[in-house]
Protein backbone atom coordinates (compact mmCIF):
# COMPACT_ATOMS: atom_id res chain seq x y z
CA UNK A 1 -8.89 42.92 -61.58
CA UNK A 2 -6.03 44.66 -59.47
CA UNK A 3 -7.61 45.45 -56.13
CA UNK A 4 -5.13 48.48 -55.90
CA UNK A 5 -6.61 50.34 -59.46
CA UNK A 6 -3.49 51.37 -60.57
CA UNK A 7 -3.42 49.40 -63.56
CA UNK A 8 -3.56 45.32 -64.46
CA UNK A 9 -1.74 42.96 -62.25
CA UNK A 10 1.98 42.85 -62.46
CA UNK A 11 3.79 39.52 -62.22
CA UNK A 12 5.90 39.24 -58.70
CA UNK A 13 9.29 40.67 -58.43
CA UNK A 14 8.43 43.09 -61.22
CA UNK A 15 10.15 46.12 -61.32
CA UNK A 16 8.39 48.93 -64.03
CA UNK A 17 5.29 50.64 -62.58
CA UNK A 18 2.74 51.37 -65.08
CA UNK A 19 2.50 54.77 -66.30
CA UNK A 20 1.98 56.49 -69.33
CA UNK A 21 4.98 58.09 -69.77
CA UNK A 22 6.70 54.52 -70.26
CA UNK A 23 4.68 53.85 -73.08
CA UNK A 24 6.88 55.13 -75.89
CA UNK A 25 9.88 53.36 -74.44
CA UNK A 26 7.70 50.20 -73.56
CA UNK A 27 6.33 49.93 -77.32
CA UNK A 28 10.34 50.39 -78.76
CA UNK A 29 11.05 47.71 -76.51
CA UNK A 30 8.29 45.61 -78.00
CA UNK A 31 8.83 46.33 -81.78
CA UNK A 32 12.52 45.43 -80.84
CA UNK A 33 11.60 41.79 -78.96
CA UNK A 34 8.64 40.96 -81.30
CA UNK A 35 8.72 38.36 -83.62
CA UNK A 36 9.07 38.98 -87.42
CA UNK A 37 5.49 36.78 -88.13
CA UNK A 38 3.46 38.90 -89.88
CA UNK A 39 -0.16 37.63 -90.43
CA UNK A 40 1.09 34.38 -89.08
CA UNK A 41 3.70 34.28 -91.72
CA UNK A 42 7.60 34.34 -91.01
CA UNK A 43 10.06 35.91 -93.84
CA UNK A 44 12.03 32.54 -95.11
CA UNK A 45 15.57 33.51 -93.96
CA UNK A 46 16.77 30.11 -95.90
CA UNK A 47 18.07 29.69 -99.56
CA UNK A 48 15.92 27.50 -101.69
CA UNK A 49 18.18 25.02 -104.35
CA UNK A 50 17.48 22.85 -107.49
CA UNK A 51 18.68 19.88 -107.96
CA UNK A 52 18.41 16.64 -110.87
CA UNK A 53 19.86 13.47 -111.25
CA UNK A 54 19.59 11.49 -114.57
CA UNK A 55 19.70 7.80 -114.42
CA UNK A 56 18.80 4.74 -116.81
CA UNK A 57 16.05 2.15 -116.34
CA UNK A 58 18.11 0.35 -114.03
CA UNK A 59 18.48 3.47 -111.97
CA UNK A 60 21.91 3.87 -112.57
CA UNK A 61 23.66 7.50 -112.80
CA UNK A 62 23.91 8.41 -116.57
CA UNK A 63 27.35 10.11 -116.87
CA UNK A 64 28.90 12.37 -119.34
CA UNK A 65 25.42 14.15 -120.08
CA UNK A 66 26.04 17.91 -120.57
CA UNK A 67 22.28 19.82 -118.86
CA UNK A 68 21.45 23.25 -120.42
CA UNK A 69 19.76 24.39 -117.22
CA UNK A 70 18.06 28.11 -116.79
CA UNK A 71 17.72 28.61 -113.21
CA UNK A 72 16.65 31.98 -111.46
CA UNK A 73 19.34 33.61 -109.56
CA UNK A 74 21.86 32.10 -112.50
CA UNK A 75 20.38 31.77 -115.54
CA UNK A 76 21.66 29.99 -118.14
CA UNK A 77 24.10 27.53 -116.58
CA UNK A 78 25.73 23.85 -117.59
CA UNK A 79 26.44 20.84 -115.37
CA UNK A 80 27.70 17.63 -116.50
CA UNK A 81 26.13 14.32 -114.71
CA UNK A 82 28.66 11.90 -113.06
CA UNK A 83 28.23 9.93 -110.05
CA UNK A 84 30.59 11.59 -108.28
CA UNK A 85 28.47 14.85 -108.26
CA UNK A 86 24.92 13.26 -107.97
CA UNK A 87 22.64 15.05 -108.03
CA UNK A 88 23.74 17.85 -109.62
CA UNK A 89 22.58 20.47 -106.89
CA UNK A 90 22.94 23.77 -107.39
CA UNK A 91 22.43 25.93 -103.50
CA UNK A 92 22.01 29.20 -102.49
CA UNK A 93 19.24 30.28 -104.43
CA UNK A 94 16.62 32.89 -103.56
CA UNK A 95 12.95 31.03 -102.49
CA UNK A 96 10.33 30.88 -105.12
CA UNK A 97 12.83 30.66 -108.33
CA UNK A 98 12.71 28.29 -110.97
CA UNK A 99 14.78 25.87 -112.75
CA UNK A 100 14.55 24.39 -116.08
CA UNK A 101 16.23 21.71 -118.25
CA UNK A 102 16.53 23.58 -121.58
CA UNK A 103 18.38 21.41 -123.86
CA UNK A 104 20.69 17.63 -122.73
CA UNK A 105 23.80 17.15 -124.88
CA UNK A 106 24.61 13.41 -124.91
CA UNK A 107 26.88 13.58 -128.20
CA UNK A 108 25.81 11.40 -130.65
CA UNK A 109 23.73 9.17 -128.22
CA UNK A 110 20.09 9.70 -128.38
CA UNK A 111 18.06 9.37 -125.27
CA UNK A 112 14.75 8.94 -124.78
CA UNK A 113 12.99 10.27 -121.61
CA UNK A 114 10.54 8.76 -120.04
CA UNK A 115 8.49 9.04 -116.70
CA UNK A 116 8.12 11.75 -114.19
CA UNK A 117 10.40 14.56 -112.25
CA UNK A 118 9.87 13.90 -109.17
């Protein structure tokens, strides 16, 4: 409680007096400061990315494999494995996308896939 009545207590060395022809110009100032959380949420400035790396029991890079990938932002899009580009990564992309593995070309070589994406 503010012993004077003119309003809540200000902190020392303040300088604006309360008054409610401020309050237009206060509120601007506020949208202006504020935070961009809205409902305790803030907008994801960042870029989301997909990445996969295919390697052999041993976990060793599997090179020369040709991905058929379908990723948002992209979509339909090739990358060859090697292990000079693993993972194959691909940045930049807007949050909440998706990527998929449509199709591997291996040549002649059959592969068989087993276990999880992780």
């Amino acid at each position: 409680m503010n012993p004077g009545g003119d309003g809540p207590p200000q902190p020392q060395g303040a300088k604006v007096e309360p008054s409610v022809s401020k309050l237009g110009e206060m509120n601007q100032s506020a949208a202006e400061n504020a935070s961009a959380e809205v409902k305790g949420v803030l907008p994801c400035e960042k870029k989301s990315w997909f990445a996969i790396r295919v390697v052999d029991a041993k976990d060793t890079v599997v090179e020369g494999l040709t991905l058929k990938l379908n990723v948002t932002d992209l979509g339909d899009n090739d990358r060859i494995t090697s292990k000079g580009v693993d993972p194959i990564r691909i940045e930049g992309l807007a949050p909440g996308g998706k990527g998929e593995v449509k199709f591997i070309d291996c040549g002649e070589v059959v592969w068989e896939a087993i276990g999880d994406i992780t």
